[in-house]
C-alpha atoms as a PDB file:
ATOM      1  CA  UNK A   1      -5.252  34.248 -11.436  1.00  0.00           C
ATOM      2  CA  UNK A   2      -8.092  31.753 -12.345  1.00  0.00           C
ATOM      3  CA  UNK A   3     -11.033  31.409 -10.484  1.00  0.00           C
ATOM      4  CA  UNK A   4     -10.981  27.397 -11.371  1.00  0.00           C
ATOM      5  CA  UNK A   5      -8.896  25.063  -9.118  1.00  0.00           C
ATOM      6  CA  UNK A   6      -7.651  21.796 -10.511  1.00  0.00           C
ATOM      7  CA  UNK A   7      -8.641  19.268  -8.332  1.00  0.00           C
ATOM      8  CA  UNK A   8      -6.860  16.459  -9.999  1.00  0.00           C
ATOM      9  CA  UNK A   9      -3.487  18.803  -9.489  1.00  0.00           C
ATOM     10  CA  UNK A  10      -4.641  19.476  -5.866  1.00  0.00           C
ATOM     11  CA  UNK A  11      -5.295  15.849  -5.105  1.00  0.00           C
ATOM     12  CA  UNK A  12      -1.919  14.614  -7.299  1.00  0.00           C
ATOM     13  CA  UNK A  13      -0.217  16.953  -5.021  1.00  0.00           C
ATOM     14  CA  UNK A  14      -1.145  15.929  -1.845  1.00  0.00           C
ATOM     15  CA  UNK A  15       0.406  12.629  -2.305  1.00  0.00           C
ATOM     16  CA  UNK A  16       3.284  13.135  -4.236  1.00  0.00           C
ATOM     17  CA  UNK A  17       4.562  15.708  -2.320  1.00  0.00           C
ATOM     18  CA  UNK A  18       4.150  13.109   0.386  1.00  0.00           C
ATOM     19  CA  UNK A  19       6.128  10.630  -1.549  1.00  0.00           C
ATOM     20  CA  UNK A  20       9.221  12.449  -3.261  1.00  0.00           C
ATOM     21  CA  UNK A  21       9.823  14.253   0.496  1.00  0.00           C
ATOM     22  CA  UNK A  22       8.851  11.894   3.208  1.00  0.00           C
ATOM     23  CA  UNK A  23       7.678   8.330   2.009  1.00  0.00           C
ATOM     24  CA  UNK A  24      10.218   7.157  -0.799  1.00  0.00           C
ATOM     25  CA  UNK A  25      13.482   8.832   0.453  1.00  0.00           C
ATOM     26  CA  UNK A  26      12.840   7.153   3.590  1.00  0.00           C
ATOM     27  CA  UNK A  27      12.875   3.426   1.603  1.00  0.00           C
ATOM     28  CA  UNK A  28      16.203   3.970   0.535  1.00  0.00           C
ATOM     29  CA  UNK A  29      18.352   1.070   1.491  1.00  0.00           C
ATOM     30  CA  UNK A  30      15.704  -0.729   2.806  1.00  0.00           C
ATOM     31  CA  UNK A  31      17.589  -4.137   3.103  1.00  0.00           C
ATOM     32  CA  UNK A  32      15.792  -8.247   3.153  1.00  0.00           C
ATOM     33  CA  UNK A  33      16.710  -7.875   6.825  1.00  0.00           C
ATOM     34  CA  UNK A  34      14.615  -5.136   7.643  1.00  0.00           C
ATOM     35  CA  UNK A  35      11.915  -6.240   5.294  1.00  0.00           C
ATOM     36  CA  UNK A  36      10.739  -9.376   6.727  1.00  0.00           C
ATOM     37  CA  UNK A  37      12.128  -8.207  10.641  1.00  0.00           C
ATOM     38  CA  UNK A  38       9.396  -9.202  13.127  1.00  0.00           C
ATOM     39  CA  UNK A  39       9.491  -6.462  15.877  1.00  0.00           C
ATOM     40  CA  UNK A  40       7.138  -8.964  18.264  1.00  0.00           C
ATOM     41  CA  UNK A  41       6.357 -11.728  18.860  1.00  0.00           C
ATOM     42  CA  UNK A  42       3.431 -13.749  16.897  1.00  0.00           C
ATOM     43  CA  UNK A  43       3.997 -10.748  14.017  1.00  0.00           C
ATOM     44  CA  UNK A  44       2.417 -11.238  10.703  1.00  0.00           C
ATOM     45  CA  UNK A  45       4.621 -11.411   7.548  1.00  0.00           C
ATOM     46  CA  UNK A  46       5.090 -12.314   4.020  1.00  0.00           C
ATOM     47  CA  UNK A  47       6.680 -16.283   3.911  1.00  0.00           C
ATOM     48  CA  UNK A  48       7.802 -18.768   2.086  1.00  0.00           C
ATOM     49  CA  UNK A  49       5.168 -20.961   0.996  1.00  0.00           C
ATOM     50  CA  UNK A  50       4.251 -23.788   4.058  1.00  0.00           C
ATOM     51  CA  UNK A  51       5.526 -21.666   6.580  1.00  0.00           C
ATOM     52  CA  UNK A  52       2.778 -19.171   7.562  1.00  0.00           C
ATOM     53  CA  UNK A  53       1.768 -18.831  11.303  1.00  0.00           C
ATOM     54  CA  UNK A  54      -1.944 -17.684  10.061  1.00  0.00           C
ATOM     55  CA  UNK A  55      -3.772 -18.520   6.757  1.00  0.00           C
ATOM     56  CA  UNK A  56      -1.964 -18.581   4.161  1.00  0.00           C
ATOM     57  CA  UNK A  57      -2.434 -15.879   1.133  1.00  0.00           C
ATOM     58  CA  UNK A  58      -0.950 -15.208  -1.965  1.00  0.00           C
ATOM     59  CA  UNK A  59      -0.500 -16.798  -5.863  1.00  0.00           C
ATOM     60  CA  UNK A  60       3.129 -17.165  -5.545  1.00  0.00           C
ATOM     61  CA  UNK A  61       6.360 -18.838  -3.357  1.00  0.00           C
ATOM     62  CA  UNK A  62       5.447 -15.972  -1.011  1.00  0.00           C
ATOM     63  CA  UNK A  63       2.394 -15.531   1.354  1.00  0.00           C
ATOM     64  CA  UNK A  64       1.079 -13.229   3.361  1.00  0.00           C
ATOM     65  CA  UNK A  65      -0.178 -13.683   6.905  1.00  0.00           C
ATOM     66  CA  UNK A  66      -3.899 -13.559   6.989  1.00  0.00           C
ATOM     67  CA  UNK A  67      -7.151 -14.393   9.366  1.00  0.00           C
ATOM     68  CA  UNK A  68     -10.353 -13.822   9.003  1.00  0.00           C
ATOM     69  CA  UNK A  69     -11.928 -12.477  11.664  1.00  0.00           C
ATOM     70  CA  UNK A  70      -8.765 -10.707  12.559  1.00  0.00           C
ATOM     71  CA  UNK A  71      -7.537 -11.544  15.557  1.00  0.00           C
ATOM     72  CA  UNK A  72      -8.347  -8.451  19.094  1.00  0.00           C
ATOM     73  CA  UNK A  73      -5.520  -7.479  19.563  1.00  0.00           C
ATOM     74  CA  UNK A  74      -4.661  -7.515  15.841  1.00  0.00           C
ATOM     75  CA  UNK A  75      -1.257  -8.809  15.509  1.00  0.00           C
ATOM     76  CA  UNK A  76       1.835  -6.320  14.885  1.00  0.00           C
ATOM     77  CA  UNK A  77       2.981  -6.591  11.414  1.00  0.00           C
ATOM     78  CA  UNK A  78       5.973  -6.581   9.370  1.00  0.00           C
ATOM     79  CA  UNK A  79       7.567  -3.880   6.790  1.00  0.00           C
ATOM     80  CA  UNK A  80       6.799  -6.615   4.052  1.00  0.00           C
ATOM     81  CA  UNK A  81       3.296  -7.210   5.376  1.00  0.00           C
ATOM     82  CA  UNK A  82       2.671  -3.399   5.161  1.00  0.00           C
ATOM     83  CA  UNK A  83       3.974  -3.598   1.707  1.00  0.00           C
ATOM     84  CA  UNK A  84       2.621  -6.114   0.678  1.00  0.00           C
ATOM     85  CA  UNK A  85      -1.083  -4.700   2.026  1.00  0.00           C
ATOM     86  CA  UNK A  86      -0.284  -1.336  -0.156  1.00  0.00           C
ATOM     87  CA  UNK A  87       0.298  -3.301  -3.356  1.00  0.00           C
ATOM     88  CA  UNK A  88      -2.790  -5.301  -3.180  1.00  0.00           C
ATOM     89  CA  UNK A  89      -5.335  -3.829  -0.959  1.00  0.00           C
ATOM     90  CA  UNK A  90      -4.488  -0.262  -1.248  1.00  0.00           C
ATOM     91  CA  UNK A  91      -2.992   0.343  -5.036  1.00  0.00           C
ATOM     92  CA  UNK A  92      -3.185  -2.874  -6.537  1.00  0.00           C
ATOM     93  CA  UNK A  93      -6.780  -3.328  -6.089  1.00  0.00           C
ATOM     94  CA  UNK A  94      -8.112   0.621  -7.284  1.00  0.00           C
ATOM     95  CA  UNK A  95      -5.378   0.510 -10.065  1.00  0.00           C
ATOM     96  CA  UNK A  96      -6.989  -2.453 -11.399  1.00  0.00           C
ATOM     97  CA  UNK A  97     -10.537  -1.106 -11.042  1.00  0.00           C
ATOM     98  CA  UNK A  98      -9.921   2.523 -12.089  1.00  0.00           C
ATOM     99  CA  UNK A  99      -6.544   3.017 -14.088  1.00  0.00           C
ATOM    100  CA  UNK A 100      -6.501  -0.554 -16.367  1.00  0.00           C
ATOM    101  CA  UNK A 101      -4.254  -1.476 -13.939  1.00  0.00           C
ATOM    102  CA  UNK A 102      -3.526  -5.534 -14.190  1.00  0.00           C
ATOM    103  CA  UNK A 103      -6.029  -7.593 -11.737  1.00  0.00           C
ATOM    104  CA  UNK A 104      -4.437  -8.248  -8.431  1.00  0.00           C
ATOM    105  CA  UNK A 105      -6.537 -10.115  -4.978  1.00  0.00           C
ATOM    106  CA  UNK A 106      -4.495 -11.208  -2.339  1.00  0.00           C
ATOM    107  CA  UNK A 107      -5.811 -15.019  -3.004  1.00  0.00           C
ATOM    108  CA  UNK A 108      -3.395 -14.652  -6.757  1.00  0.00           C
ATOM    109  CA  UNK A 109      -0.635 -11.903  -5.787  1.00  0.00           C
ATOM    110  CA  UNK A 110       2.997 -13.244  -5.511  1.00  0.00           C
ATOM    111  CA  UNK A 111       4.075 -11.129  -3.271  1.00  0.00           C
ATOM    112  CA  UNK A 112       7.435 -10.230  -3.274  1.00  0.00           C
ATOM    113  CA  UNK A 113      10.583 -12.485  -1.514  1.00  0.00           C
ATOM    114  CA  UNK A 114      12.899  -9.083  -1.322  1.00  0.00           C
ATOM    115  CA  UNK A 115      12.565  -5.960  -0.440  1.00  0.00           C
ATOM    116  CA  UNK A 116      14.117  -4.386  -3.932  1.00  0.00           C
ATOM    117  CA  UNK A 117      11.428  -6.755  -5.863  1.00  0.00           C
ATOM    118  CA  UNK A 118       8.379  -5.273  -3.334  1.00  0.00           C
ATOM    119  CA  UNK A 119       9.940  -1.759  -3.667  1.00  0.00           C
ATOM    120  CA  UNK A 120      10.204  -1.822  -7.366  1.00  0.00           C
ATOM    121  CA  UNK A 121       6.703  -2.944  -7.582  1.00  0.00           C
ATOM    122  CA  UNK A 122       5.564  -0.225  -5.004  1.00  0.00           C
ATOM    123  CA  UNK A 123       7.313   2.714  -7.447  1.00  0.00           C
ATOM    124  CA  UNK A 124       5.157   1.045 -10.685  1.00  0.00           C
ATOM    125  CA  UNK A 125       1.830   1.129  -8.855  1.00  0.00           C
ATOM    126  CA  UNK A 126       2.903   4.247  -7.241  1.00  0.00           C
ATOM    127  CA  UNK A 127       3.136   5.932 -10.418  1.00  0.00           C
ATOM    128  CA  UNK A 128      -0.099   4.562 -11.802  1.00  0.00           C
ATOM    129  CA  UNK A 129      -1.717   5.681  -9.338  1.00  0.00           C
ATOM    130  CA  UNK A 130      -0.209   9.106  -9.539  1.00  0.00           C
ATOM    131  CA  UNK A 131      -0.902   9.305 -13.393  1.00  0.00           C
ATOM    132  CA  UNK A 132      -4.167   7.910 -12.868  1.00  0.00           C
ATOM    133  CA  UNK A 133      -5.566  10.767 -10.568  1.00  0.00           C
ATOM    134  CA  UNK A 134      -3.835  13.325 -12.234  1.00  0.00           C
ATOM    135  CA  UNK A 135      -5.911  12.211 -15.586  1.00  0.00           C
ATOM    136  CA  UNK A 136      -9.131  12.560 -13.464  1.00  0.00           C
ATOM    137  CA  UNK A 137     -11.059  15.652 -14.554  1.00  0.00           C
ATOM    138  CA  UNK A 138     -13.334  17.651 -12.468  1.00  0.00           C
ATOM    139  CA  UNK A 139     -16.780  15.323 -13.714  1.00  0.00           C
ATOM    140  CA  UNK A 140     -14.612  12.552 -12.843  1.00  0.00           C
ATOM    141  CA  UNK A 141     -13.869  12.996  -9.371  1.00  0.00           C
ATOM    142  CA  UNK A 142     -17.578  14.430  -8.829  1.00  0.00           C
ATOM    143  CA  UNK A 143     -19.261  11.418  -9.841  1.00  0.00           C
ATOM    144  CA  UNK A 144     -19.994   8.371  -7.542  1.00  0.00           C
ATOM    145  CA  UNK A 145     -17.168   5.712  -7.509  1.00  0.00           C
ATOM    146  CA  UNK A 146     -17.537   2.149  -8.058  1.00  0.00           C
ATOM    147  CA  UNK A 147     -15.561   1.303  -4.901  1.00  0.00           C
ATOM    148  CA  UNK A 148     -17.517  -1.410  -1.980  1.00  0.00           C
ATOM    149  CA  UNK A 149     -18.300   0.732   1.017  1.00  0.00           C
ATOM    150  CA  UNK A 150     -17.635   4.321  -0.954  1.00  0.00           C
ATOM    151  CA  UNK A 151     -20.694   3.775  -3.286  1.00  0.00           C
ATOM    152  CA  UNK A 152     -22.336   6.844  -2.172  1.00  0.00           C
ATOM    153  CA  UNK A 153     -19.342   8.621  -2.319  1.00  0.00           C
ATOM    154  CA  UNK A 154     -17.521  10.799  -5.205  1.00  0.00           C
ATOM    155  CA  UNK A 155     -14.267   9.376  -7.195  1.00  0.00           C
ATOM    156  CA  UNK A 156     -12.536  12.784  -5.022  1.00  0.00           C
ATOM    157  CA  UNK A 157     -13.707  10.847  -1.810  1.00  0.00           C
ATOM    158  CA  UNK A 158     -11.853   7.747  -2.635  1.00  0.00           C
ATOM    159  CA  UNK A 159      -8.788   9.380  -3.651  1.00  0.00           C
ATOM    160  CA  UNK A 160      -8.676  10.986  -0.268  1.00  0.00           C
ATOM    161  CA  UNK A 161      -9.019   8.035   1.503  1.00  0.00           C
ATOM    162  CA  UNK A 162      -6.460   6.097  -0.596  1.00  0.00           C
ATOM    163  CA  UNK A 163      -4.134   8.735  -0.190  1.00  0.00           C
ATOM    164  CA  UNK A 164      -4.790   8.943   3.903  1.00  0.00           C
ATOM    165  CA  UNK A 165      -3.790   5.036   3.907  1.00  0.00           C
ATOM    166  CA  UNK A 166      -0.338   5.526   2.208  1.00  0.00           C
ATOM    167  CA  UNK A 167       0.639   8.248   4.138  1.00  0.00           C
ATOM    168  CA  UNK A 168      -0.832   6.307   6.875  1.00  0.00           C
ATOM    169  CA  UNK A 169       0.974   2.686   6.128  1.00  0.00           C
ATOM    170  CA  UNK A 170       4.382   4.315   5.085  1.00  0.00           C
ATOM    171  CA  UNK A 171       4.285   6.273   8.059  1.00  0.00           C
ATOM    172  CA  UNK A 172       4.263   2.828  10.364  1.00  0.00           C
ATOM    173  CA  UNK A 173       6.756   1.868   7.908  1.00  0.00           C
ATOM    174  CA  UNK A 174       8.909   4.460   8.524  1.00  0.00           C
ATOM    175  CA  UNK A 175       8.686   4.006  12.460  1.00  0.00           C
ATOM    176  CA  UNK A 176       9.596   0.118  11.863  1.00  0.00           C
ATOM    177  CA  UNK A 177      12.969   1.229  10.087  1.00  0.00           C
ATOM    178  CA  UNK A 178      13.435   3.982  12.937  1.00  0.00           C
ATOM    179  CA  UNK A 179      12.748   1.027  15.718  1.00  0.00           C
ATOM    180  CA  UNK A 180      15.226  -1.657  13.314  1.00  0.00           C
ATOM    181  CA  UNK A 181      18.386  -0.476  14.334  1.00  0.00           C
ATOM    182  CA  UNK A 182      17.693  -0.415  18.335  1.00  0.00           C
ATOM    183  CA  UNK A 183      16.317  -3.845  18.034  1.00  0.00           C
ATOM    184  CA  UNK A 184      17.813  -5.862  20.813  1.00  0.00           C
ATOM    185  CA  UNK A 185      20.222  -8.618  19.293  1.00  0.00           C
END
């Protein structure tokens, strides 16, 4: 047995195991319906163009509900806001910056109108993401990243905390499909 871990295996692992047991099995069938449902009132979601109840985000015919500040109490969002804040602020962004990922800001995203366009585009940055950290060698992940708010940190820090918000976010998302069918009609 080696006395060497490898991290980037370790850290690869975390997630994916994550992903191919919990997280993706549990987007199966996810349907427009239950993409863009709004489970209270004033939710936040991802529009059509010109018909956003906050400021109005995104490149494309689709927006995302936005405010800055953000409103106390935030408002409750939608499986295709959740989405479409993994794609661009949690995956989009760091592929971009660390695996020569495309550039993606949620000013120029076109987010996705269905939920088989956002989930297709979830399993491609998924899988950057994945092949990304499981390129990272052990220097790699020791040295500082160039991440706002995580520059004293190491590349193995931000991992971490990227992987804590997917499990995180598809964890709500998971509850909103649980709540969907019990939704009163």
């Amino acid at each position: 047995m080696s006395a060497s871990l490898d991290w980037s295996d370790e850290l690869s692992k975390q997630l994916s195991w994550h992903w191919d047991n919990q997280a993706r099995p549990r987007l199966q069938g996810l349907s427009d319906d239950e993409y863009f449902w709004e489970p209270a009132f004033g939710a936040w979601n991802v529009r059509p163009r010109g018909q956003g109840v906050a400021m109005e985000v995104g490149g494309g015919d689709y927006i995302i509900d936005f405010a800055l500040p953000e409103p106390v109490p935030p408002p409750v969002t939608t499986i295709a806001w959740r989405l479409g804040h993994i794609l661009v602020g949690v995956l989009g962004s760091r592929n971009a910056t660390y695996f020569d990922g495309p550039e993606v800001s949620y000013d120029s995203y076109a987010f996705p109108g269905t939920a088989a366009a956002a989930l297709s585009e979830l399993d491609h940055m998924y899988q950057r993401w994945i092949a990304g950290v499981r390129s990272l060698g052990a220097d790699r992940l020791a040295q500082r990243c160039r991440e706002p708010g995580f520059e004293s940190e190491s590349m193995a820090a931000l991992v971490l905390h990227i992987h804590r918000e997917l499990i995180h976010h598809l964890a709500e998302i998971a509850l909103l499909r649980d709540l969907y069918p019990h939704r009163p009609i």
